[in-house]
N, C-alpha and C. Protein backbone atom coordinates (compact mmCIF):
# COMPACT_ATOMS: atom_id res chain seq x y z
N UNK A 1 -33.13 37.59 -138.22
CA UNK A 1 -33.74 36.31 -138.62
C UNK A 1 -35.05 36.12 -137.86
N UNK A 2 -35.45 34.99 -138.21
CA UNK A 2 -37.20 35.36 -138.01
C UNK A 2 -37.29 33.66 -136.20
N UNK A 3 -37.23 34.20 -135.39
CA UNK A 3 -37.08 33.31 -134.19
C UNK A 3 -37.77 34.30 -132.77
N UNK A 4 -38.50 33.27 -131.94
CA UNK A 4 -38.82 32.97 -130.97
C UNK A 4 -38.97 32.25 -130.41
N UNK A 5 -38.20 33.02 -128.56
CA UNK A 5 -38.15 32.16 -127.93
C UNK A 5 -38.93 32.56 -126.67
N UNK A 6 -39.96 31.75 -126.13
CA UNK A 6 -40.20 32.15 -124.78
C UNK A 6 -40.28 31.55 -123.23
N UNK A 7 -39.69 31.64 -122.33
CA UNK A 7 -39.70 31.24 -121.50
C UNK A 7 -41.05 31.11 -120.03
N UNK A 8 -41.49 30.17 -120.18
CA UNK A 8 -42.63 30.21 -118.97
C UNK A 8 -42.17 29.78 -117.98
N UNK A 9 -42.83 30.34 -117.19
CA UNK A 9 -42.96 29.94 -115.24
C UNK A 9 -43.80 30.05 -114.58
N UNK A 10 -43.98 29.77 -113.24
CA UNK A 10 -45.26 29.76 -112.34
C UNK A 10 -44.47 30.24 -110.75
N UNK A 11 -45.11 30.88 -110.50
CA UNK A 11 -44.98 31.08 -108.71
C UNK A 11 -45.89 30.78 -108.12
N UNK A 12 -45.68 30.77 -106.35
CA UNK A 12 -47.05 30.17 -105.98
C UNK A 12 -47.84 31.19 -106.17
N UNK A 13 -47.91 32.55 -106.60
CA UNK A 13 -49.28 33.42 -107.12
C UNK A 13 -49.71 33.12 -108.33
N UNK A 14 -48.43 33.36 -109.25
CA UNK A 14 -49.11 33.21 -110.30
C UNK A 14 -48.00 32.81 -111.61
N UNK A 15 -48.27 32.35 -112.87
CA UNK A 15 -47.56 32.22 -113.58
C UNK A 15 -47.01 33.53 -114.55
N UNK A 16 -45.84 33.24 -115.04
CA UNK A 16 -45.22 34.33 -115.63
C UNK A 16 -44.20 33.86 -117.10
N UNK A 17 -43.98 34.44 -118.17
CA UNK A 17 -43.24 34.46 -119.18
C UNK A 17 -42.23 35.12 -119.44
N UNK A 18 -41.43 35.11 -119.63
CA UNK A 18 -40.16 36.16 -120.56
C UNK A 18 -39.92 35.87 -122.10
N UNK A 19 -39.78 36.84 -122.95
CA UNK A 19 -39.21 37.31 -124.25
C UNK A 19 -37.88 37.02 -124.62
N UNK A 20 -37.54 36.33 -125.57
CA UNK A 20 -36.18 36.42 -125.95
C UNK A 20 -36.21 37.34 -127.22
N UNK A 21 -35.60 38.52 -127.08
CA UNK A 21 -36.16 39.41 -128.65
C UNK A 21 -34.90 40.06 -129.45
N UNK A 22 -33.61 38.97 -128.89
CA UNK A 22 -32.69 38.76 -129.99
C UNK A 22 -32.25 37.54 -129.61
N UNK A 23 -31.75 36.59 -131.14
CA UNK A 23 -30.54 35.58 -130.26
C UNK A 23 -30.34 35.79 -132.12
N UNK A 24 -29.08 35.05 -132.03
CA UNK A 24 -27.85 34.44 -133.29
C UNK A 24 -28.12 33.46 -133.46
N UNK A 25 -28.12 32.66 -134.47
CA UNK A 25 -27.83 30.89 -134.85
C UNK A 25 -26.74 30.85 -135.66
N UNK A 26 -25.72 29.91 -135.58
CA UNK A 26 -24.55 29.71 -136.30
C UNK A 26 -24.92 28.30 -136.70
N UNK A 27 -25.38 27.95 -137.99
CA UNK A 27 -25.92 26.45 -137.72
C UNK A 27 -24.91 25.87 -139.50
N UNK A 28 -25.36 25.02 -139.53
CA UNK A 28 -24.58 24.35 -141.05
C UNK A 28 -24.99 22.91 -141.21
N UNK A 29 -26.12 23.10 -142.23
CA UNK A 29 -27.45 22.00 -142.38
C UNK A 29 -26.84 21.55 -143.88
N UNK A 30 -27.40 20.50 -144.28
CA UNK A 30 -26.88 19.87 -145.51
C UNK A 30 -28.10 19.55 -146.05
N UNK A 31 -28.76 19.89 -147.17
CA UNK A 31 -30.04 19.56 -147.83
C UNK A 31 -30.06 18.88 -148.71
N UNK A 32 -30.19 18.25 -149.29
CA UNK A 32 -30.17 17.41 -150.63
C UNK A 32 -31.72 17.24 -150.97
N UNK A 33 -31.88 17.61 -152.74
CA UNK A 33 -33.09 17.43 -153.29
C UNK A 33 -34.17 17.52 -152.03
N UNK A 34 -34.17 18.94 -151.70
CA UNK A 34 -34.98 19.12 -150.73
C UNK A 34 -35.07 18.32 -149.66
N UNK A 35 -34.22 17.31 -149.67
CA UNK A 35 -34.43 16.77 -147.77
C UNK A 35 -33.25 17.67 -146.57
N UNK A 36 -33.48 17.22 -145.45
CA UNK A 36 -32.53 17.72 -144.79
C UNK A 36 -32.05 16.62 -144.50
N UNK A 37 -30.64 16.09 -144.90
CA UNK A 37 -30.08 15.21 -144.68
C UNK A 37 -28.80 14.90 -143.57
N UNK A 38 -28.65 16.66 -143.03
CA UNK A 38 -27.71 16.19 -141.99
C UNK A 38 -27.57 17.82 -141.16
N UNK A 39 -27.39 17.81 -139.76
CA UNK A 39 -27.14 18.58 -139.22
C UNK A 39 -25.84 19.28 -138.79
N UNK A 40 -24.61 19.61 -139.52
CA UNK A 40 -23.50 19.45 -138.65
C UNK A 40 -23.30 20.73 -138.02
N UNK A 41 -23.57 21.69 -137.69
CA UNK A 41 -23.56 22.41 -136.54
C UNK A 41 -24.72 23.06 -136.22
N UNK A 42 -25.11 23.49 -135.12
CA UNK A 42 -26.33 24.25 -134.41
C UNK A 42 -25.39 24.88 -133.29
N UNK A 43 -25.70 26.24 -133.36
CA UNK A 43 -25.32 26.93 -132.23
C UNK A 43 -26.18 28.27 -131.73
N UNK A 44 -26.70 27.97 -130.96
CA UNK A 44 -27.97 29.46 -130.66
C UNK A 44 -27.24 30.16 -129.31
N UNK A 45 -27.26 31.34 -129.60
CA UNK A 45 -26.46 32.61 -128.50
C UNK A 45 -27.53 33.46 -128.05
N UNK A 46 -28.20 33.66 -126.77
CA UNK A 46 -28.84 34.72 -126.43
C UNK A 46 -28.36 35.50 -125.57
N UNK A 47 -28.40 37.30 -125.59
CA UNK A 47 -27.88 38.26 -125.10
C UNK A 47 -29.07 38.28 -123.98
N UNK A 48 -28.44 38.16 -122.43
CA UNK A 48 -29.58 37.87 -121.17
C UNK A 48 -30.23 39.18 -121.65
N UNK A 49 -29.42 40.45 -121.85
CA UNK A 49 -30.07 41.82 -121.71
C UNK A 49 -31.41 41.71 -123.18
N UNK A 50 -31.58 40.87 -124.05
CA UNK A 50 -32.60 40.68 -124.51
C UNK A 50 -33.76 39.70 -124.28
N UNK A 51 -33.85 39.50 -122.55
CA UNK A 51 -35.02 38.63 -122.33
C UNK A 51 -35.39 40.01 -121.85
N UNK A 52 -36.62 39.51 -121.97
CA UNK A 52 -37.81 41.09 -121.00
C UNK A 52 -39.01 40.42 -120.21
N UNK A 53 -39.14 40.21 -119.12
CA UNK A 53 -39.95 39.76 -118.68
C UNK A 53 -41.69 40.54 -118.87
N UNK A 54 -42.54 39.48 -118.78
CA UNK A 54 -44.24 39.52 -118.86
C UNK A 54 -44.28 40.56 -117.76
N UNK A 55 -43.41 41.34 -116.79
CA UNK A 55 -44.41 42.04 -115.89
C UNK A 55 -43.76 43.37 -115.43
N UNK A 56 -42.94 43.57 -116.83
CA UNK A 56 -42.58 44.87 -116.89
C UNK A 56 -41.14 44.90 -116.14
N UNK A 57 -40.28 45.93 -115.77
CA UNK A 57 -39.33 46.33 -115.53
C UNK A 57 -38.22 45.77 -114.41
N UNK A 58 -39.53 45.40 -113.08
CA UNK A 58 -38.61 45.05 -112.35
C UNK A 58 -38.28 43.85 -112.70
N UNK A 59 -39.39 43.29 -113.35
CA UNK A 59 -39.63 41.48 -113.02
C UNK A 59 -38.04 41.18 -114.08
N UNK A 60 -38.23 41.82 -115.31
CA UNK A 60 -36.89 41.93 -116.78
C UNK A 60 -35.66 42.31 -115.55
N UNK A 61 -35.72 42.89 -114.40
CA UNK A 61 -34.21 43.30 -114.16
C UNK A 61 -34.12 41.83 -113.12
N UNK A 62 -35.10 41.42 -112.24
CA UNK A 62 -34.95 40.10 -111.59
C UNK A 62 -34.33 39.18 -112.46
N UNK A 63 -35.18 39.37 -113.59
CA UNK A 63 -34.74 37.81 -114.50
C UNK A 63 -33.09 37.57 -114.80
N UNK A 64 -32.61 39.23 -115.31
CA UNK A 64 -31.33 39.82 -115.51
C UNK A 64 -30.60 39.15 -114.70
N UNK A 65 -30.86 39.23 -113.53
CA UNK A 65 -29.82 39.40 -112.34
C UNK A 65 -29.98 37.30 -111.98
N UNK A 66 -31.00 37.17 -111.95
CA UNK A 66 -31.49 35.23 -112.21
C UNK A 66 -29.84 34.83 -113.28
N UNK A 67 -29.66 35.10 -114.27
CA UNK A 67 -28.74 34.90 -114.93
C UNK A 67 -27.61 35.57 -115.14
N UNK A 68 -27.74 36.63 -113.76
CA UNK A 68 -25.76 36.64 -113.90
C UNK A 68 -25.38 37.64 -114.43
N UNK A 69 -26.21 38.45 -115.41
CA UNK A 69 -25.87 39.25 -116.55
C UNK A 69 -24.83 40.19 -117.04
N UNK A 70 -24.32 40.53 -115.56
CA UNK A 70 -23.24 41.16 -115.10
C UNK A 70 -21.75 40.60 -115.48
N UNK A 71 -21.71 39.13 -115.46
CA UNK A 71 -20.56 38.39 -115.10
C UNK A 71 -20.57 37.73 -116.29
N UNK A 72 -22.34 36.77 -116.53
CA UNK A 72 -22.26 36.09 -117.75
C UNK A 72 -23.67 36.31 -118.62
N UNK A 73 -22.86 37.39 -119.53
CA UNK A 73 -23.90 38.03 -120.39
C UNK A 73 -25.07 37.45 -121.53
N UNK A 74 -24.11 36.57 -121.69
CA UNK A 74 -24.79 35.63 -123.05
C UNK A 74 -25.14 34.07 -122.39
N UNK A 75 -26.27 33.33 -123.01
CA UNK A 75 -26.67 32.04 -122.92
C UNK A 75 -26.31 31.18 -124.05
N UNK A 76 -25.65 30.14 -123.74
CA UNK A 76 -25.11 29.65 -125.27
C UNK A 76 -25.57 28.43 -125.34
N UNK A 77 -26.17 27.51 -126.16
CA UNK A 77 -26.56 26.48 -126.88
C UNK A 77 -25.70 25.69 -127.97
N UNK A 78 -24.74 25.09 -127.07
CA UNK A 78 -23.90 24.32 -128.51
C UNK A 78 -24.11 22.79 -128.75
N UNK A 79 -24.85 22.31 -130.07
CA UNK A 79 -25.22 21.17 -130.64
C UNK A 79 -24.05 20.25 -130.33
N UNK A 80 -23.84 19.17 -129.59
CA UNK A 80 -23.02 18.24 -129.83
C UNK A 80 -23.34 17.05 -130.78
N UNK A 81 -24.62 16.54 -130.65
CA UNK A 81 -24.59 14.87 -131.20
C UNK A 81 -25.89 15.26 -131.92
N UNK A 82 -26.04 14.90 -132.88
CA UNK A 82 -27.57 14.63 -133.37
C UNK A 82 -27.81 12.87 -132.86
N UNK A 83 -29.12 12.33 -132.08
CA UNK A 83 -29.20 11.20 -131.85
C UNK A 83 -30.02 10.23 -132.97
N UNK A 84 -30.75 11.50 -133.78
CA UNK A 84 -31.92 11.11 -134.39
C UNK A 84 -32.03 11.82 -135.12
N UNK A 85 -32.24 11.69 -136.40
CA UNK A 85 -32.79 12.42 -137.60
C UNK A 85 -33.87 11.51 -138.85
N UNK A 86 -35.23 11.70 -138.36
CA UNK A 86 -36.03 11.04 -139.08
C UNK A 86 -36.99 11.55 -139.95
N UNK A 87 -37.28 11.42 -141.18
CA UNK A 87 -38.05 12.32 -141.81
C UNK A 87 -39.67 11.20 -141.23
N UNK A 88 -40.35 12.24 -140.94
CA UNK A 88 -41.62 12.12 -140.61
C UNK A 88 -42.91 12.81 -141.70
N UNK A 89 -44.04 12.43 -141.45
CA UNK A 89 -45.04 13.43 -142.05
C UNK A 89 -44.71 14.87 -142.31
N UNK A 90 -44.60 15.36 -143.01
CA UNK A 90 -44.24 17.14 -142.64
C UNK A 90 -43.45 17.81 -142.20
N UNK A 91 -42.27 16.36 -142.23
CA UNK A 91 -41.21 17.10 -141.99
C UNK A 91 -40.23 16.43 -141.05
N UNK A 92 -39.46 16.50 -140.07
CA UNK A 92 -38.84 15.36 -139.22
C UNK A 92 -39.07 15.90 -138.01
N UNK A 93 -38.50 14.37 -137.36
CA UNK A 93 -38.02 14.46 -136.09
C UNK A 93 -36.82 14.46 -135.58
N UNK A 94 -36.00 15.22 -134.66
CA UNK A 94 -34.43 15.16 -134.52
C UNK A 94 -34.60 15.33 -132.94
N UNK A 95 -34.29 14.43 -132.33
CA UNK A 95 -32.90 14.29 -131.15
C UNK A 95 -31.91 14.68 -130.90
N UNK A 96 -31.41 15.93 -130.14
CA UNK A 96 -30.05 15.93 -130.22
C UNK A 96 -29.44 16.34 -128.84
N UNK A 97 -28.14 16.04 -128.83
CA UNK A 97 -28.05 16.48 -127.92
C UNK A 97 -26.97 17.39 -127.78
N UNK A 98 -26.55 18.64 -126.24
CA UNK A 98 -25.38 19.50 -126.52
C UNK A 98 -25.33 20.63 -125.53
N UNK A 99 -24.55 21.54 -124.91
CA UNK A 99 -24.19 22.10 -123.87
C UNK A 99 -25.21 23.13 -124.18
N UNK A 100 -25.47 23.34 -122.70
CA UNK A 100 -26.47 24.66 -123.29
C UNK A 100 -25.63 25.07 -121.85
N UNK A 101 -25.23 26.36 -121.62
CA UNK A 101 -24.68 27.49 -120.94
C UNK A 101 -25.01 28.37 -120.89
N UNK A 102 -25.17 28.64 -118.81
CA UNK A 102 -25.75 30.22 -118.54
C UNK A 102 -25.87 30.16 -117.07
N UNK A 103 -25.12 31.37 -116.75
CA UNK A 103 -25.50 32.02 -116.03
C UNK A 103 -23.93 31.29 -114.85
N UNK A 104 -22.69 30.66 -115.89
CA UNK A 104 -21.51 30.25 -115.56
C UNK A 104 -21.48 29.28 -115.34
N UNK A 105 -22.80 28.41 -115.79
CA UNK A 105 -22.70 26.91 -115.76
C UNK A 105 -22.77 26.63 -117.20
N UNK A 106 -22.26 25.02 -117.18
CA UNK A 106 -22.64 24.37 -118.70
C UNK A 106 -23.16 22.80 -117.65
N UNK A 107 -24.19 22.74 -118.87
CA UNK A 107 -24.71 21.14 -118.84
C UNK A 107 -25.10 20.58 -119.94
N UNK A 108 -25.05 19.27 -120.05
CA UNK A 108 -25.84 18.40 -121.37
C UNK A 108 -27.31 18.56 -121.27
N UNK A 109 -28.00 18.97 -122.28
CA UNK A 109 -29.20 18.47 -122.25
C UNK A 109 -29.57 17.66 -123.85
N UNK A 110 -30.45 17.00 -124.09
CA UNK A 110 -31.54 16.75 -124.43
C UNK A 110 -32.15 17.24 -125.27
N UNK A 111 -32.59 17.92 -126.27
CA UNK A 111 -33.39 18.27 -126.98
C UNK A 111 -34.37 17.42 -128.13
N UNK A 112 -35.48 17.08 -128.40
CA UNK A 112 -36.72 16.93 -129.09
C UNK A 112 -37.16 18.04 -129.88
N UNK A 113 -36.98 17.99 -130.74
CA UNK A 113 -37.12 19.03 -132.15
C UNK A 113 -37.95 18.99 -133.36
N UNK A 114 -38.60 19.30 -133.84
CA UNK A 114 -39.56 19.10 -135.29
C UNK A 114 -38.77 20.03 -136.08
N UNK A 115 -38.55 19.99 -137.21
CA UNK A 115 -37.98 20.21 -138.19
C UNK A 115 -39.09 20.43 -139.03
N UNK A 116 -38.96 21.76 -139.77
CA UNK A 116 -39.96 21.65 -141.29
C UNK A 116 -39.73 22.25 -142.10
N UNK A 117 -39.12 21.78 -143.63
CA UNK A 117 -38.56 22.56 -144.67
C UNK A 117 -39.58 23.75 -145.81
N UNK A 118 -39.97 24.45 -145.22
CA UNK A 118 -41.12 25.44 -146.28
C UNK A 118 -40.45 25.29 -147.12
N UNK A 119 -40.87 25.88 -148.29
CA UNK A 119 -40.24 26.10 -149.75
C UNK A 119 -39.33 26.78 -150.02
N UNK A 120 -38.99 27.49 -149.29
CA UNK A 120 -38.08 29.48 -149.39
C UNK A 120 -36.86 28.91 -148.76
N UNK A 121 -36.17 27.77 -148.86
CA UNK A 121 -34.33 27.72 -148.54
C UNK A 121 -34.01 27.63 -146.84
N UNK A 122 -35.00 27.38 -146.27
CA UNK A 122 -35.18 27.99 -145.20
C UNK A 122 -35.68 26.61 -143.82
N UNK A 123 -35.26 26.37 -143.03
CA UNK A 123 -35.68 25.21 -142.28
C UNK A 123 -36.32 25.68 -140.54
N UNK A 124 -37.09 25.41 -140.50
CA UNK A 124 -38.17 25.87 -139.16
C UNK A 124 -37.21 24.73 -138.32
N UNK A 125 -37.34 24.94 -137.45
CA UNK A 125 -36.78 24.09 -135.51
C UNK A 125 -37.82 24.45 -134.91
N UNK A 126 -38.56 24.02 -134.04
CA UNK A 126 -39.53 24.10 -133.18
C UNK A 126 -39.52 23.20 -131.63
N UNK A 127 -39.82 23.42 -130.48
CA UNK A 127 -39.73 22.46 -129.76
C UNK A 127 -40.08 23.32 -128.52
N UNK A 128 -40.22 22.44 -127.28
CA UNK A 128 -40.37 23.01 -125.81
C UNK A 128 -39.48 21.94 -124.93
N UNK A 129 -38.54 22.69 -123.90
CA UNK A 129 -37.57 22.23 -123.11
C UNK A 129 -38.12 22.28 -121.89
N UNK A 130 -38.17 21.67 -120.80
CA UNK A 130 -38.46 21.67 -119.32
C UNK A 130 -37.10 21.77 -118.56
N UNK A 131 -36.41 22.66 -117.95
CA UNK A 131 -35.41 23.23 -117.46
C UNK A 131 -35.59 23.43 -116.06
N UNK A 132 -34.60 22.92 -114.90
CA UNK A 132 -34.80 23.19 -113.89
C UNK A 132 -33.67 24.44 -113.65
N UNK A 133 -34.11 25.69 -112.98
CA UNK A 133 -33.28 26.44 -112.85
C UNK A 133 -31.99 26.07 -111.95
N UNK A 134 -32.17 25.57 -111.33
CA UNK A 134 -31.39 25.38 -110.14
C UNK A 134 -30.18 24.13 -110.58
N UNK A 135 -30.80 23.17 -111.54
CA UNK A 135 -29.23 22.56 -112.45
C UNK A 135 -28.32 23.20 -112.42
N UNK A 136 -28.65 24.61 -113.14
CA UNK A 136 -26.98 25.61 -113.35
C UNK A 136 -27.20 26.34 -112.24
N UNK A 137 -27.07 25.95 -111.36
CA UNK A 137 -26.51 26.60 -109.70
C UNK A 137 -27.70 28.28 -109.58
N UNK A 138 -28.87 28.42 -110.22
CA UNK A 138 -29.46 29.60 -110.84
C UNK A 138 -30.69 29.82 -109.36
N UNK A 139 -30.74 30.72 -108.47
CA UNK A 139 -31.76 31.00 -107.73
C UNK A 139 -32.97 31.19 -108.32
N UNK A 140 -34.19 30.65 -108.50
CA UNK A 140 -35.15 31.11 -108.68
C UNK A 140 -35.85 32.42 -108.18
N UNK A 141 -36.23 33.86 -108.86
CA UNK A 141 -36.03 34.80 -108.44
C UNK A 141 -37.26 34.76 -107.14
N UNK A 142 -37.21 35.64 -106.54
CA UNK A 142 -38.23 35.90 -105.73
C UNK A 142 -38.63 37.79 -106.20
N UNK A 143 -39.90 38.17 -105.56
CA UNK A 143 -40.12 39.54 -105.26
C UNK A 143 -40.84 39.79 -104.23
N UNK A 144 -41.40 41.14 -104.04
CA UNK A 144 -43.09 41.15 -102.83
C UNK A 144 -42.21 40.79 -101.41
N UNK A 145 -40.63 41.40 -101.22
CA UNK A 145 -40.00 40.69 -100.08
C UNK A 145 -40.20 39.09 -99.67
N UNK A 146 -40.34 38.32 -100.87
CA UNK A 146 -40.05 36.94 -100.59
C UNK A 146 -41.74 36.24 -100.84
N UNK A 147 -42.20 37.00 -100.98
CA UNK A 147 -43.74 36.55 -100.87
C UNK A 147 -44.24 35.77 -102.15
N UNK A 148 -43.67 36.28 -102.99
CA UNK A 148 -43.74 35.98 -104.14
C UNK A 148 -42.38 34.80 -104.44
N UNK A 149 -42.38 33.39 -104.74
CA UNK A 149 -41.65 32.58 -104.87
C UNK A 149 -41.81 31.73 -106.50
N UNK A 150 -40.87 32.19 -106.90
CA UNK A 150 -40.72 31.73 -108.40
C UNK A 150 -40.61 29.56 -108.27
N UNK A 151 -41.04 29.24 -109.12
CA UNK A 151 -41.00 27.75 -109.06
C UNK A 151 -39.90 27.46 -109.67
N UNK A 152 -38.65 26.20 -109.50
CA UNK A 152 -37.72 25.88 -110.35
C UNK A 152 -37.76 25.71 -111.36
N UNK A 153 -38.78 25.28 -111.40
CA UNK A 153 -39.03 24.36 -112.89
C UNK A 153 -39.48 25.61 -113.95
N UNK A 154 -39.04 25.67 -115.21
CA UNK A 154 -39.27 26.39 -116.42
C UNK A 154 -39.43 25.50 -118.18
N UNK A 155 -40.66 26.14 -118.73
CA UNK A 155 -40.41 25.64 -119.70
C UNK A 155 -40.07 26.73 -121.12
N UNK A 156 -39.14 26.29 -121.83
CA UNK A 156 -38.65 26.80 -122.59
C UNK A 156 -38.96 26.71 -124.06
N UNK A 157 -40.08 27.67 -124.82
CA UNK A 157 -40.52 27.09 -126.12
C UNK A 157 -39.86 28.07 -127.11
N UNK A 158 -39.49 27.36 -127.93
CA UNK A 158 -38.66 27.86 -129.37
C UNK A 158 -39.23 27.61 -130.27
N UNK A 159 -38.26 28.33 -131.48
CA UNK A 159 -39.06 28.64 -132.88
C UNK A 159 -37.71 29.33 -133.99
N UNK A 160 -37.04 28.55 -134.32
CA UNK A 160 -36.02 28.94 -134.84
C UNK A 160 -35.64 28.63 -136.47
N UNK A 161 -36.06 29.61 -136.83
CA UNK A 161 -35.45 29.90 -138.62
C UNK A 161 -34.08 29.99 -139.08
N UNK A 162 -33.71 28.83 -139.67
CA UNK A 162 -32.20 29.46 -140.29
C UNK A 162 -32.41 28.91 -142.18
N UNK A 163 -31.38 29.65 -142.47
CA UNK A 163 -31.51 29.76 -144.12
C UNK A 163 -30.58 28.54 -143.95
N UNK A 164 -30.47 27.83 -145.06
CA UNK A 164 -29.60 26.82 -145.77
C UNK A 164 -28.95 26.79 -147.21
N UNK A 165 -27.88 26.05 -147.75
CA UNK A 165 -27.68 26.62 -148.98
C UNK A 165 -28.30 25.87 -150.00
């Protein structure tokens, strides 16, 4: 399916990104006469071993090891509540909220979402998350023997296609 996700960060040298270059959606949208009229499930799964970090090999095995990969392989995103579903200009706005899990934690978050129905059966998700690593108990990696100090804070931008019936 056609999705991206990428993760940014900053250290005190310099800033950095990771790749998400597989995940799953298990979702079940309700459309009527072309609107989207209801969300009842969203579920996005990413395999850690498909993030790859911006700086090549070691930085992708740091990130690996940042989330556990060993113990807890997958990152999971499960939709609990929609708060908000508003059709807007071009499409809507949705609120929702729902466990997102990783790295052997779960927490509620938050999500702010744009929604946009192209023509082709098909509904766009779009949005950016601000994530503190350290919520789910997650070390911010270091390298350079410590010299190099990853910042907690991450933002998380998506781009997620699912078909509808």
């Amino acid at each position: 399916a056609d999705h991206e996700v990428t993760i940014y960060g900053s250290a005190n040298i310099k800033s950095w990104s990771a790749k998400v270059h597989q995940l799953d959606v298990i979702s079940e949208l309700l459309v009527e006469d072309g609107q989207l009229t209801e969300i009842r499930k969203m579920r996005v799964e990413i395999d850690v071993e498909a993030i790859e970090g911006s700086d090549g090999r070691a930085m992708t095995r740091d990130l690996h090891e940042t989330f556990d990969k060993e113990n807890h392989p997958r990152i999971v995103f499960e939709m609990k509540e929609i708060l908000e579903l508003e059709a807007v200009e071009n499409g809507y706005r949705i609120r929702a909220s729902g466990e997102l899990s990783m790295a052997g934690h779960t927490r509620t978050i938050e999500l702010e979402v744009d929604g946009e129905v192209p023509d082709d059966g098909k509904i766009e998700f779009s949005g950016t998350k601000t994530l503190l690593m350290t919520d789910w108990e997650m070390s911010p990696p270091t390298a350079l023997l410590g010299v190099l100090r990853t910042r907690d804070e991450v933002e998380v931008e998506f781009r997620i296609v699912v078909a509808h019936d």
